[in-house]
C-alpha atoms as a PDB file:
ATOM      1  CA  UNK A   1     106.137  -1.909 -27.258  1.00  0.00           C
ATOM      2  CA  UNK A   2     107.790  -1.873 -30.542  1.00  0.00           C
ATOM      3  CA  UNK A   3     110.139   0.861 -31.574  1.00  0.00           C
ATOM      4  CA  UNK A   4     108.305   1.141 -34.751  1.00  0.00           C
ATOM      5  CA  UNK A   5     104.899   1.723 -32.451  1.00  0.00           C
ATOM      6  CA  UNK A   6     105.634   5.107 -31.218  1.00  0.00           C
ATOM      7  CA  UNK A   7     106.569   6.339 -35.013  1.00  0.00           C
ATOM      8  CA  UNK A   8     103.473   5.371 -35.779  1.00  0.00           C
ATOM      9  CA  UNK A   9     101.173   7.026 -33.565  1.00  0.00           C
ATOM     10  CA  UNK A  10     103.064  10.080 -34.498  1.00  0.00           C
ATOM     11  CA  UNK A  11     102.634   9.690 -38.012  1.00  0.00           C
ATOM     12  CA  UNK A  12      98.836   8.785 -37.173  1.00  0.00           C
ATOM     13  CA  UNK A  13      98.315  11.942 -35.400  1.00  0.00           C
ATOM     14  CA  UNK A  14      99.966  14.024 -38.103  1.00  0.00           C
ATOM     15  CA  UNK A  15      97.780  12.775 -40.210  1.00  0.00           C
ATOM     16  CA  UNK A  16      95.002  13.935 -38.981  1.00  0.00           C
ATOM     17  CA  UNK A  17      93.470  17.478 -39.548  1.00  0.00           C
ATOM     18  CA  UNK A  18      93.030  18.652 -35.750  1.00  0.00           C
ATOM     19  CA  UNK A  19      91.106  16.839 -32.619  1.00  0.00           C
ATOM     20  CA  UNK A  20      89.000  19.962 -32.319  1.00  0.00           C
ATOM     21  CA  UNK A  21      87.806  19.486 -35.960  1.00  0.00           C
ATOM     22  CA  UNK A  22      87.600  15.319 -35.834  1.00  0.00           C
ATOM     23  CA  UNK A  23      84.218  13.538 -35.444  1.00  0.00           C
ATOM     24  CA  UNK A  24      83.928  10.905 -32.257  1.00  0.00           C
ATOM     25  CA  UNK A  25      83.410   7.765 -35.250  1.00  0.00           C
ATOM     26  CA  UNK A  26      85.964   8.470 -37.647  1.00  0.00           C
ATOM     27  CA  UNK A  27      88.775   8.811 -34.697  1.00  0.00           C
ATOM     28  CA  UNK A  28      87.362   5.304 -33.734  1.00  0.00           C
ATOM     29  CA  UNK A  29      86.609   3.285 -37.023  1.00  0.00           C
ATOM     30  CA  UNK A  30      87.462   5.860 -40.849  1.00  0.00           C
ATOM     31  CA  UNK A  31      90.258   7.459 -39.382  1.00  0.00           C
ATOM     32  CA  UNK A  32      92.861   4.514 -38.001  1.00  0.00           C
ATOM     33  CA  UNK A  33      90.886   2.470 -41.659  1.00  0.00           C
ATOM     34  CA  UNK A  34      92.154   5.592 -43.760  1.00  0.00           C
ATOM     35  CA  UNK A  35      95.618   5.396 -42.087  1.00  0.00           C
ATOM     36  CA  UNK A  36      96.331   2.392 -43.389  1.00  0.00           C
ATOM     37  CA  UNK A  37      95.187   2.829 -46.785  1.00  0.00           C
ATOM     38  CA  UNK A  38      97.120   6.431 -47.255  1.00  0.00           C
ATOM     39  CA  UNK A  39     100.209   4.133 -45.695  1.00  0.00           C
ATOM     40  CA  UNK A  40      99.660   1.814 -48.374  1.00  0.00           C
ATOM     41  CA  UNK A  41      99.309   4.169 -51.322  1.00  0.00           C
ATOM     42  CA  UNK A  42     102.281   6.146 -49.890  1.00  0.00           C
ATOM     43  CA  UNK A  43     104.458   3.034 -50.398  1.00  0.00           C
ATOM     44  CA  UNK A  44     102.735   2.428 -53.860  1.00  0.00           C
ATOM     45  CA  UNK A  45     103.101   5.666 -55.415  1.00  0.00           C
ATOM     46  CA  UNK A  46      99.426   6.438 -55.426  1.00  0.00           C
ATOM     47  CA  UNK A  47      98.316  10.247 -55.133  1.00  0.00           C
ATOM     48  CA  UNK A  48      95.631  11.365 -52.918  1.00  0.00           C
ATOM     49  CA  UNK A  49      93.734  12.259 -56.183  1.00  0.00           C
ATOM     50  CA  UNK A  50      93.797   8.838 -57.533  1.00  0.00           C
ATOM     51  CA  UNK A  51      91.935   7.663 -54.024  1.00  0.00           C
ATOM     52  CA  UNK A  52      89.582   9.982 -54.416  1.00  0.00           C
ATOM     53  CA  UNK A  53      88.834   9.065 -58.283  1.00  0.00           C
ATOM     54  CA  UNK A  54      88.378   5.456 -56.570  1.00  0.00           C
ATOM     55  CA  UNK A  55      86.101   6.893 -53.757  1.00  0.00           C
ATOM     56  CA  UNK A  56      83.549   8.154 -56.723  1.00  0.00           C
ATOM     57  CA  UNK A  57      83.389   4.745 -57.803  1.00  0.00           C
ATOM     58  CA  UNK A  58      82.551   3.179 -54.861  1.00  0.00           C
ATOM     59  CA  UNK A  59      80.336   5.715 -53.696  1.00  0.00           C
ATOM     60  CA  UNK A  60      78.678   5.597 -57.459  1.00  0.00           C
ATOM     61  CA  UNK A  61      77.964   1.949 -57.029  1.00  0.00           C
ATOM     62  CA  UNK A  62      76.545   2.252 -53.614  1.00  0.00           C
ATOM     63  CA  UNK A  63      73.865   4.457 -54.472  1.00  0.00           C
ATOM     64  CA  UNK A  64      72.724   2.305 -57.347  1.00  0.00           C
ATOM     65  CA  UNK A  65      72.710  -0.987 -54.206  1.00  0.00           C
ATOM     66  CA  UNK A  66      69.809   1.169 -52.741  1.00  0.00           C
ATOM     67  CA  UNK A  67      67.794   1.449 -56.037  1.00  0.00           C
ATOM     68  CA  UNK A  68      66.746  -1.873 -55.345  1.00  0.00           C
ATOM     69  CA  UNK A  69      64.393  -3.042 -52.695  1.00  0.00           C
ATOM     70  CA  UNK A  70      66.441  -6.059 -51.551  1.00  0.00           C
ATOM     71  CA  UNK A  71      68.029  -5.623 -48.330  1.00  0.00           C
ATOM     72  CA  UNK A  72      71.052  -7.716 -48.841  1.00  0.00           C
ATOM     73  CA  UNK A  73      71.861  -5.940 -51.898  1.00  0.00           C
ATOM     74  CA  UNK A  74      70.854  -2.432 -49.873  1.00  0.00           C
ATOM     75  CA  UNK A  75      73.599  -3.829 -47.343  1.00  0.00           C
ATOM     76  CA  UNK A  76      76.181  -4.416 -49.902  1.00  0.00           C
ATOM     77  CA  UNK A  77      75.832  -0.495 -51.099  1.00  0.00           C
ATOM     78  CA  UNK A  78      75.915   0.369 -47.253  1.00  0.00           C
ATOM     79  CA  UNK A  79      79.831  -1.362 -47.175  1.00  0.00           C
ATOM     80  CA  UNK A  80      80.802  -0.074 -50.171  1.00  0.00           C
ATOM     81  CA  UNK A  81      79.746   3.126 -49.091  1.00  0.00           C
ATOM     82  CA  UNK A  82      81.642   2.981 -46.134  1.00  0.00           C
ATOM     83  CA  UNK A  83      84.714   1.447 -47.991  1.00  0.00           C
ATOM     84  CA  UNK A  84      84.388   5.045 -50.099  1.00  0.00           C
ATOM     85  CA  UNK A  85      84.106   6.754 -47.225  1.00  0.00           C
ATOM     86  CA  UNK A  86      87.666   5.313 -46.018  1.00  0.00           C
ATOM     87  CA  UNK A  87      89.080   6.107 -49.441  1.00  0.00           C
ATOM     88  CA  UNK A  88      87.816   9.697 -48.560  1.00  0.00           C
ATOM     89  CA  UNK A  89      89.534  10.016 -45.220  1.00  0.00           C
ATOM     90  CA  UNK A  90      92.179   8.353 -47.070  1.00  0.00           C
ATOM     91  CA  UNK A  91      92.997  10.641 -49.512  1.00  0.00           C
ATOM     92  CA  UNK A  92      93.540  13.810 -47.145  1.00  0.00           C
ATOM     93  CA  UNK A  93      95.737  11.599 -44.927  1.00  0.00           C
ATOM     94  CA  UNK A  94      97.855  10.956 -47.666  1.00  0.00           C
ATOM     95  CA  UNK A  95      97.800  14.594 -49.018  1.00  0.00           C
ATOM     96  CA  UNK A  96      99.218  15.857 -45.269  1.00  0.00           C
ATOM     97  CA  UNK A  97     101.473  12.676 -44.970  1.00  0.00           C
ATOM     98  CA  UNK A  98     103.107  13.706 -48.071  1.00  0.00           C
ATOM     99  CA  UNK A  99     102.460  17.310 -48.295  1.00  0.00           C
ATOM    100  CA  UNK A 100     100.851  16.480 -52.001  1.00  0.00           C
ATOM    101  CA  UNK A 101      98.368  19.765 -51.339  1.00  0.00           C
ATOM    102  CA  UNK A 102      96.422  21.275 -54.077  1.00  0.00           C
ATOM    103  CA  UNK A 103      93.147  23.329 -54.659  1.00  0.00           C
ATOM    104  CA  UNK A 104      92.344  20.872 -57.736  1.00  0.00           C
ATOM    105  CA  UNK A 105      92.662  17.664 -55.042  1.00  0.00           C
ATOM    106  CA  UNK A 106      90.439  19.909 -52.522  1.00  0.00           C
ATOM    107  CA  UNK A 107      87.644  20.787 -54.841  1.00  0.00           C
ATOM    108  CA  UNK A 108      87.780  16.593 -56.393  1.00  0.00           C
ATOM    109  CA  UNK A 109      87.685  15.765 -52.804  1.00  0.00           C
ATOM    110  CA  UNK A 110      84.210  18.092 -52.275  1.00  0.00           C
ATOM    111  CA  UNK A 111      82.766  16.711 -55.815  1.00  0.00           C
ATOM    112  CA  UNK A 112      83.758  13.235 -54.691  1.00  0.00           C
ATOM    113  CA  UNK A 113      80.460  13.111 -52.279  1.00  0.00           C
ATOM    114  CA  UNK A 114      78.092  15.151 -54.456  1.00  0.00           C
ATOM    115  CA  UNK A 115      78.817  11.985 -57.129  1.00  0.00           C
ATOM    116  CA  UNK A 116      78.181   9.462 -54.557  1.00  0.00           C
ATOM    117  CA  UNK A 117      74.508  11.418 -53.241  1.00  0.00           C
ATOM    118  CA  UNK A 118      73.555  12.055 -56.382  1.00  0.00           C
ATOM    119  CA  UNK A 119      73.466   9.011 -57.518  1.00  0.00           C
ATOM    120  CA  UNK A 120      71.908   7.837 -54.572  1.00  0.00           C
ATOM    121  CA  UNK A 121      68.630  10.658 -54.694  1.00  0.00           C
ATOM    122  CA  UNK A 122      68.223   9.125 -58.069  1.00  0.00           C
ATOM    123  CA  UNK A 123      68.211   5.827 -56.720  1.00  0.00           C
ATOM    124  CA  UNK A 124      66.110   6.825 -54.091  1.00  0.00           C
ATOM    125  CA  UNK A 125      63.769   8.565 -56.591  1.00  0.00           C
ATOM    126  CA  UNK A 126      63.233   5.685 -59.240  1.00  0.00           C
ATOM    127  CA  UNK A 127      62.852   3.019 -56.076  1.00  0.00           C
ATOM    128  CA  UNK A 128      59.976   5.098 -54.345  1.00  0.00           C
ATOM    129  CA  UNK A 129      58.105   5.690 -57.747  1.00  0.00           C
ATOM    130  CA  UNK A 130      58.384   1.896 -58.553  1.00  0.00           C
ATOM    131  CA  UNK A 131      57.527   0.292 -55.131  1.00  0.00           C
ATOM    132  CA  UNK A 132      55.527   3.131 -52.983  1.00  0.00           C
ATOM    133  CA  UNK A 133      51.768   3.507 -53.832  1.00  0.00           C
ATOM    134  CA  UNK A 134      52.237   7.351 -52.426  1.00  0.00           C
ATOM    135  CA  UNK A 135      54.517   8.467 -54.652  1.00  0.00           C
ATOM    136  CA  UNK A 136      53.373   5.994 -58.219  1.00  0.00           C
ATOM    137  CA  UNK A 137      50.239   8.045 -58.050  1.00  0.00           C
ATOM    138  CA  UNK A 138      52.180  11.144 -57.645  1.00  0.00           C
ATOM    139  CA  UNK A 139      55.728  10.285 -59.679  1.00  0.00           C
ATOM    140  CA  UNK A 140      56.893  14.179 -59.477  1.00  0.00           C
ATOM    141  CA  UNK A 141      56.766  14.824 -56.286  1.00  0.00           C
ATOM    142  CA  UNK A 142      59.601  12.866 -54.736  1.00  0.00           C
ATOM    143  CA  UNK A 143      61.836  14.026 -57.556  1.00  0.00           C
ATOM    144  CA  UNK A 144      60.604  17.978 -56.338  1.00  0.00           C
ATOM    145  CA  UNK A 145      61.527  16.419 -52.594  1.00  0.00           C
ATOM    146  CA  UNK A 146      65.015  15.489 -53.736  1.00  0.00           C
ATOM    147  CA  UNK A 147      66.293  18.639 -55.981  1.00  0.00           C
ATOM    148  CA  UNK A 148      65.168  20.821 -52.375  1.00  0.00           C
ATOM    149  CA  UNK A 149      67.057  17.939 -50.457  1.00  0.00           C
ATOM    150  CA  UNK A 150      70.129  18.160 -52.639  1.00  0.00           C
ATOM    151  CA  UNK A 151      69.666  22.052 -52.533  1.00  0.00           C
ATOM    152  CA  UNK A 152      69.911  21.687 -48.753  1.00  0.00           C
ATOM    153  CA  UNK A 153      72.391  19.012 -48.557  1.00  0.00           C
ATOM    154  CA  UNK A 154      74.817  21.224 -50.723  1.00  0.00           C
ATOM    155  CA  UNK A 155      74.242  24.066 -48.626  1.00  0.00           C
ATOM    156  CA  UNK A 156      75.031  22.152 -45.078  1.00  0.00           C
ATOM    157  CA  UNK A 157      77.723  20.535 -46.177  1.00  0.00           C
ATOM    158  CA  UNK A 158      79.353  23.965 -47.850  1.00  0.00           C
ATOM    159  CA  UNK A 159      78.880  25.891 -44.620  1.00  0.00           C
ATOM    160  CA  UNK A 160      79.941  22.962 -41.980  1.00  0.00           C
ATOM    161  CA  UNK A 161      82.904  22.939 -44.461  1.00  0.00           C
ATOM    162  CA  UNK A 162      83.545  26.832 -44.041  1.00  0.00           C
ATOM    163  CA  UNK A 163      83.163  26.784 -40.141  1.00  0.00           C
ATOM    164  CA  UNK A 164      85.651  24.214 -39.734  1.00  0.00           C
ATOM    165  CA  UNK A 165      88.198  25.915 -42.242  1.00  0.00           C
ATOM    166  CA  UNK A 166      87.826  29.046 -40.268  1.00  0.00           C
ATOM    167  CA  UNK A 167      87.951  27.448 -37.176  1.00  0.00           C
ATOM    168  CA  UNK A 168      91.393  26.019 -38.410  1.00  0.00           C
ATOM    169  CA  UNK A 169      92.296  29.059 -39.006  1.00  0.00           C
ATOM    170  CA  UNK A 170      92.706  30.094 -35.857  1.00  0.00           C
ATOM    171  CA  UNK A 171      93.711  26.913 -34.615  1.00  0.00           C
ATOM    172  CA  UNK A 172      96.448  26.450 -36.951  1.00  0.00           C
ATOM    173  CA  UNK A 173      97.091  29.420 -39.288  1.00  0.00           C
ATOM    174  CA  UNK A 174      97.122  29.705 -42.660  1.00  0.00           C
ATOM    175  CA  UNK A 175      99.094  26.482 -43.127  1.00  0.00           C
ATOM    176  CA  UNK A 176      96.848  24.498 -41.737  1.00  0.00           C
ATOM    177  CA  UNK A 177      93.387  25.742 -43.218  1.00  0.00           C
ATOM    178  CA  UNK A 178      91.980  25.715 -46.650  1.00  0.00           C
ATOM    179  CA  UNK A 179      90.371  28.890 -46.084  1.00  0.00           C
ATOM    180  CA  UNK A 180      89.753  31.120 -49.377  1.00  0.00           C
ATOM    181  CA  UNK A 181      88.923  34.571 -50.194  1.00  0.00           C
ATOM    182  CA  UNK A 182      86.576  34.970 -52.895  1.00  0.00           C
ATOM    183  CA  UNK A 183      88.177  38.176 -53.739  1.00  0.00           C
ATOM    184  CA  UNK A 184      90.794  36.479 -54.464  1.00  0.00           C
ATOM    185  CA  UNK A 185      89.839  33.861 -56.573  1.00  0.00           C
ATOM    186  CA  UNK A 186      87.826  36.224 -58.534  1.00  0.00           C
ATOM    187  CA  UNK A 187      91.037  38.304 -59.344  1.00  0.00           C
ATOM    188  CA  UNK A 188      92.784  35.097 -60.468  1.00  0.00           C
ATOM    189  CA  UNK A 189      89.944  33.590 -62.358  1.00  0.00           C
ATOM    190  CA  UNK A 190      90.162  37.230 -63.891  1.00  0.00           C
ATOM    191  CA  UNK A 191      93.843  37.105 -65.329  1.00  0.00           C
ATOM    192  CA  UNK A 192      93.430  32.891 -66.439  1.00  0.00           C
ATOM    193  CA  UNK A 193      92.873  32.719 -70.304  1.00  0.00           C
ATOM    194  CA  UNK A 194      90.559  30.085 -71.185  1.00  0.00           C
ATOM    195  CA  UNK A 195      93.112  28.868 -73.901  1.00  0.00           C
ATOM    196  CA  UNK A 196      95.359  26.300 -72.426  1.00  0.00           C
ATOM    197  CA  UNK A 197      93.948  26.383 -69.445  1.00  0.00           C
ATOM    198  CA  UNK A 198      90.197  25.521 -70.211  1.00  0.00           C
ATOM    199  CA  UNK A 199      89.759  22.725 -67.259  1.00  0.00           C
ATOM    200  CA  UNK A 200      92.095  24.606 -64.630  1.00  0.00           C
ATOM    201  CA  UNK A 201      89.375  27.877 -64.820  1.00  0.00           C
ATOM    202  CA  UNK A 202      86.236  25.615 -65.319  1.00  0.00           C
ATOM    203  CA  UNK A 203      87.171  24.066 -61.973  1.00  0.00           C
ATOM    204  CA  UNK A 204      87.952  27.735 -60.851  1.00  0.00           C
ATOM    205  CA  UNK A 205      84.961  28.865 -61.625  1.00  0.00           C
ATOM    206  CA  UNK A 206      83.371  26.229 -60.300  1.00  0.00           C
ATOM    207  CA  UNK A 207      85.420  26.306 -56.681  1.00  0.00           C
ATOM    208  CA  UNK A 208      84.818  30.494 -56.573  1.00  0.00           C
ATOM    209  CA  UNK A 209      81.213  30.009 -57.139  1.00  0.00           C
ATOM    210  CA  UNK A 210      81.305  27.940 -54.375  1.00  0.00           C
ATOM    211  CA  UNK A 211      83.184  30.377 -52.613  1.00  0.00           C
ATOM    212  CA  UNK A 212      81.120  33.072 -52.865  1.00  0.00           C
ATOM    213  CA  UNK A 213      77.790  31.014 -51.585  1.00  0.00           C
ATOM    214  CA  UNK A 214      80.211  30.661 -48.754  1.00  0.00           C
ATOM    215  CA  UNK A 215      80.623  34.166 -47.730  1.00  0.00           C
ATOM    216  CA  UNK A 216      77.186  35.331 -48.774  1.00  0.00           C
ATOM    217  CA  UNK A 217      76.235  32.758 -46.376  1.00  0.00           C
ATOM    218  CA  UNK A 218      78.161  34.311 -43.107  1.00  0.00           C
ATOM    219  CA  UNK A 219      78.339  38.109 -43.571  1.00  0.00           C
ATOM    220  CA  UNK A 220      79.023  38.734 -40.275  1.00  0.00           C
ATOM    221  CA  UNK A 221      82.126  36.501 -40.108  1.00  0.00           C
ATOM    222  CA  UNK A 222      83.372  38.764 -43.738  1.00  0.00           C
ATOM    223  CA  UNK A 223      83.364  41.658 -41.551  1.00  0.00           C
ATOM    224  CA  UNK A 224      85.329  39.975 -38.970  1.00  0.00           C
ATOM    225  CA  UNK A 225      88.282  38.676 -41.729  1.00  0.00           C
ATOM    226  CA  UNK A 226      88.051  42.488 -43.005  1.00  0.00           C
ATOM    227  CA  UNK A 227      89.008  43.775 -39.525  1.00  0.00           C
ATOM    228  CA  UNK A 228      91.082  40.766 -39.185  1.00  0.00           C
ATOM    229  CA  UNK A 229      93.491  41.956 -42.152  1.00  0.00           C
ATOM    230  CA  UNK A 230      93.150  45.569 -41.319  1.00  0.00           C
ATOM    231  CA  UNK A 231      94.785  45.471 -38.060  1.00  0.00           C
ATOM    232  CA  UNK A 232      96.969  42.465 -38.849  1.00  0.00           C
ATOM    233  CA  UNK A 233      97.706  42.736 -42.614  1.00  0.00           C
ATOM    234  CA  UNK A 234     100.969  40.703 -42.133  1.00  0.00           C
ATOM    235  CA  UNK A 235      97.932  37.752 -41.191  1.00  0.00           C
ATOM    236  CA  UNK A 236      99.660  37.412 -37.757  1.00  0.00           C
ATOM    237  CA  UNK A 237      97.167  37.442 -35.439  1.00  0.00           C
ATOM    238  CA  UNK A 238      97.937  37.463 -31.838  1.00  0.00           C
ATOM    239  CA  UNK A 239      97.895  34.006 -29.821  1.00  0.00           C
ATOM    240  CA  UNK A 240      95.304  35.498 -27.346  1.00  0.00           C
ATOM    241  CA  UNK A 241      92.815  36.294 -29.818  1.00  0.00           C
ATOM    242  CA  UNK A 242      93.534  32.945 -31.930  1.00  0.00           C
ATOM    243  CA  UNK A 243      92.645  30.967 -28.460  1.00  0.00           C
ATOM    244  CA  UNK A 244      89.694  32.694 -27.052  1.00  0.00           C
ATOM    245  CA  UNK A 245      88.094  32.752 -30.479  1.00  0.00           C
ATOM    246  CA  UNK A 246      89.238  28.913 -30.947  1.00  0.00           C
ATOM    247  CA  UNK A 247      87.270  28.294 -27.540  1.00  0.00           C
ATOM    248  CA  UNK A 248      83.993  30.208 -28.687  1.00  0.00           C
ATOM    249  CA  UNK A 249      84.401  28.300 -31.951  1.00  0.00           C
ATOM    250  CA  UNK A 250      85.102  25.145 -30.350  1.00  0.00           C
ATOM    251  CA  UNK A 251      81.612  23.521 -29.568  1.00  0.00           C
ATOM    252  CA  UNK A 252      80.132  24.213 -32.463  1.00  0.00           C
ATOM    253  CA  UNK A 253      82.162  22.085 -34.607  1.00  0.00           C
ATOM    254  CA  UNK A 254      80.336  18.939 -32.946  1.00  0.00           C
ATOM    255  CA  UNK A 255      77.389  20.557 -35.450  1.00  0.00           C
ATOM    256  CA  UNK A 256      79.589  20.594 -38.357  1.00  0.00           C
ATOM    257  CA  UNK A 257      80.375  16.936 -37.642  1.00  0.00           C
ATOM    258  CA  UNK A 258      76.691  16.331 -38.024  1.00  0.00           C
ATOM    259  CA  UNK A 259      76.327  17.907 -41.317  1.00  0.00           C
ATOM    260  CA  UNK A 260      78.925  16.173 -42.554  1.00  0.00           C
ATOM    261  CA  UNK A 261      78.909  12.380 -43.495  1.00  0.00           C
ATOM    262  CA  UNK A 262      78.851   9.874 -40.436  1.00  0.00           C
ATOM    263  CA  UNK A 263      75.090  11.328 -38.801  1.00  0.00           C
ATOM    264  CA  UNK A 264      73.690  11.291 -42.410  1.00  0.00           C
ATOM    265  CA  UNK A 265      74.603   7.794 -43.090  1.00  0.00           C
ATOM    266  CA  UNK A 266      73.527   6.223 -40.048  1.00  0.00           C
ATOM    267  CA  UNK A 267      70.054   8.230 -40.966  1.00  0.00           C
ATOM    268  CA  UNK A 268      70.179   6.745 -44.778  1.00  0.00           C
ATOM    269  CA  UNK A 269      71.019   3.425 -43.820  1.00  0.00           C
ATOM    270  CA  UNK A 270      67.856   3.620 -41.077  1.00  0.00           C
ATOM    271  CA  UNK A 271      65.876   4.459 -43.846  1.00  0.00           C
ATOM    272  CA  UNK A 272      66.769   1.719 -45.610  1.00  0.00           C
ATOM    273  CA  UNK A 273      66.368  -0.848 -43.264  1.00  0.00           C
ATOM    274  CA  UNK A 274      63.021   0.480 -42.856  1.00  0.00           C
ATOM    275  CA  UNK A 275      62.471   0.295 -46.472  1.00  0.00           C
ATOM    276  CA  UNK A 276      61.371   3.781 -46.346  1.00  0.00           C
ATOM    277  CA  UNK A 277      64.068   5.430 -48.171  1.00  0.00           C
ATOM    278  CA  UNK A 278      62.137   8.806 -48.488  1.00  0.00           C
ATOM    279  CA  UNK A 279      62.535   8.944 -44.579  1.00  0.00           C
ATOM    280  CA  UNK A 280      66.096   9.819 -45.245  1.00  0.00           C
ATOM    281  CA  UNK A 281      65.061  12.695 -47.468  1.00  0.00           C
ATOM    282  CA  UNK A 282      62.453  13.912 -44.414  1.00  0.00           C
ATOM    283  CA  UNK A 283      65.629  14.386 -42.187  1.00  0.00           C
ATOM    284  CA  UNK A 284      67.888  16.465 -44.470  1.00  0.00           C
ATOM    285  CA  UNK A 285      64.856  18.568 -44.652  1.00  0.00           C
ATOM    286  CA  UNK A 286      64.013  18.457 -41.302  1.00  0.00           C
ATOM    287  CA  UNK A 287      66.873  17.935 -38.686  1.00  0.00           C
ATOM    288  CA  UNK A 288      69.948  19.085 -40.698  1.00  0.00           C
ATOM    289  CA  UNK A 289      68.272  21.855 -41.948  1.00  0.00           C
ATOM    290  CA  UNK A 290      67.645  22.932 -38.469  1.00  0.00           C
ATOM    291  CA  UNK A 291      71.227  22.485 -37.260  1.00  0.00           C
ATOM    292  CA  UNK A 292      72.574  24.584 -39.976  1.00  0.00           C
ATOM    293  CA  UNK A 293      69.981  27.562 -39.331  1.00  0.00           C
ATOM    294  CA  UNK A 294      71.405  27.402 -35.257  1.00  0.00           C
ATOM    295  CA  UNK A 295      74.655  26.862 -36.227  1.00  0.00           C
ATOM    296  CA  UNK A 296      74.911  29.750 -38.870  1.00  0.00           C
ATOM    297  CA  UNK A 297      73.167  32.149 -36.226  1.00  0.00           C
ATOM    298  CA  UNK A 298      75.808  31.056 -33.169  1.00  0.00           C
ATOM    299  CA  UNK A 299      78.563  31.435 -35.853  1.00  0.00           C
ATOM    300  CA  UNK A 300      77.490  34.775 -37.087  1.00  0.00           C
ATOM    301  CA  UNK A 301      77.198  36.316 -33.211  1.00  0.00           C
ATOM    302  CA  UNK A 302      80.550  34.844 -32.236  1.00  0.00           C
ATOM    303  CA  UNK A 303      82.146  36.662 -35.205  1.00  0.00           C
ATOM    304  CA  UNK A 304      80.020  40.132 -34.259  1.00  0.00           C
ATOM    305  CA  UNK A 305      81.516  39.737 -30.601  1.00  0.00           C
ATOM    306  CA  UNK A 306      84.684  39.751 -31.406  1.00  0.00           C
ATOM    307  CA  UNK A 307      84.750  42.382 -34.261  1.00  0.00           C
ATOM    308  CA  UNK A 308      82.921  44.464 -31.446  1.00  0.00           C
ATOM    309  CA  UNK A 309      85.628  43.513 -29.663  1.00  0.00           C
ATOM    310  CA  UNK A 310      88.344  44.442 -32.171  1.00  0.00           C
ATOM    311  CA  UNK A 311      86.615  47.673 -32.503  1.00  0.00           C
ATOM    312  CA  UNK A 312      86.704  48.530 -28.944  1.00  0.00           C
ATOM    313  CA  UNK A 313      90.689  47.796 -28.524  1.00  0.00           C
ATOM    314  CA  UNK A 314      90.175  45.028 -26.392  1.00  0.00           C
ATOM    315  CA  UNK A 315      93.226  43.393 -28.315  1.00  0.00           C
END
């Protein structure tokens, strides 16, 4: 084994966000792919932003691949989706390789893959009501199936977002989560002028909006952060509580994995193949939808426990 070898694996690992947090296929294939191109960029100069700017583009053209009913152009959008996809991983490799954090690269980084589906629902939508006999007689309804789709998609991918942040949380402290407080971000959105700084608050107000859907989402775990910061306003929380709420927390991030991008494209791609596209639309609505309602109630009575818990003295 090379010297160099051992470096590397560290600087790997590093780059990764946590192994509770990372999905069984991007360890084995997006991962070690977005290593490579965040150690190529890194020697290049590129930023993390710039990747993700490329990642749009890629994703952009993939989704208008599956407009068309050929399956060897459907197969050409399927690898450059996965090349974006790489570019994706690669970006936030890069950002923790070279410490190049910021909220504007973390909310380009969540718009990144609401570019690349909506472009493919569109696709999806002017396909079916050109080749499917079901839906040319009926040319509204699969654009009513994909605005609820998109609805839904937005809203599993915020919340398996959310879980893991507050899951790193405890795992890894403030430093190591991108956990906001819409409180917060209100106050600072508050005091920003829109003069000179028109794009920084429109992405502000974008990101607290998004913020907010957040918390409205998982009231339960609010009450939890408030008795959090009560008893530990200093934000150090003891290791004991950090690990037992880190195991409780633990499996369900297998669920945010799902609602993330891997299980969705496997599912899209299927449909394709078929040459059913609208199938893919059926499982947002179906299957992901009911992950998110099981994993929001788990979530919610693991953070009641342990604010019971808190109340109680037990730490």
């Amino acid at each position: 084994m090379s010297t160099n070898q051992p470096q590397q694996q560290s600087g790997y690992k590093a780059s990764l966000k946590s192994m509770d947090t990372e999905e069984h296929i991007d360890l084995a294939f997006y991962r070690p792919i977005g290593y490579a191109w965040a150690c190529l960029a890194k020697k290049l100069g590129v930023t993390p932003n710039a990747i993700t700017i490329a990642s749009i583009f890629l994703g952009v053209g993939a989704g208008v691949a599956f407009y068309y009913s050929n399956l060897w152009i459907n197969i050409f959008g399927m690898l450059l989706l996965i090349w974006a996809n790489s570019f994706d991983s690669a970006d936030g490799q890069l950002a923790r390789m070279t410490k190049q954090y910021s909220r504007i690269g973390r909310i380009l980084d969540g718009l990144s893959g609401d570019f690349w589906f909506a472009t493919i629902y569109v696709a999806i939508c002017l396909r079916e009501n050109t080749t499917s006999p079901f839906f040319m007689e009926r040319p509204w309804l699969i654009w009513v199936i994909a605005v609820i789709t998109g609805i839904c998609h937005a809203k599993q991918a915020a919340m398996a977002d959310y879980y893991r942040q507050f899951h790193l949380y405890f795992l890894k402290g403030e430093e190591g989560s991108e956990l906001e407080n819409a409180a917060e971000l209100k106050e600072k959105l508050r005091t920003m002028p829109w003069k000179g700084h028109f794009w920084q608050k429109l992405t502000l107000t974008t990101y607290t909006n998004y913020t907010v859907q957040q918390e409205a989402t998982a009231p339960a775990m609010q009450q939890l952060r408030r008795e959090l910061k009560s008893r530990w306003p200093n934000g150090v929380i003891p290791a004991g509580f950090r690990e037992d709420f880190r195991q409780r927390s633990l499996p369900l991030m297998k669920y945010t994995n799902i609602l993330s991008f891997n299980w969705r494209t496997i599912a899209l791609f299927a449909s394709l193949f078929l040459q059913m596209p609208w199938l893919y639309f059926a499982f947002e609505l179906t299957v992901l939808n009911g992950l998110l309602v099981m994993m929001v109630m788990r979530h919610e009575k693991i953070c009641r426990y342990f604010t019971t818990q808190l109340k109680d003295g037990k730490y």
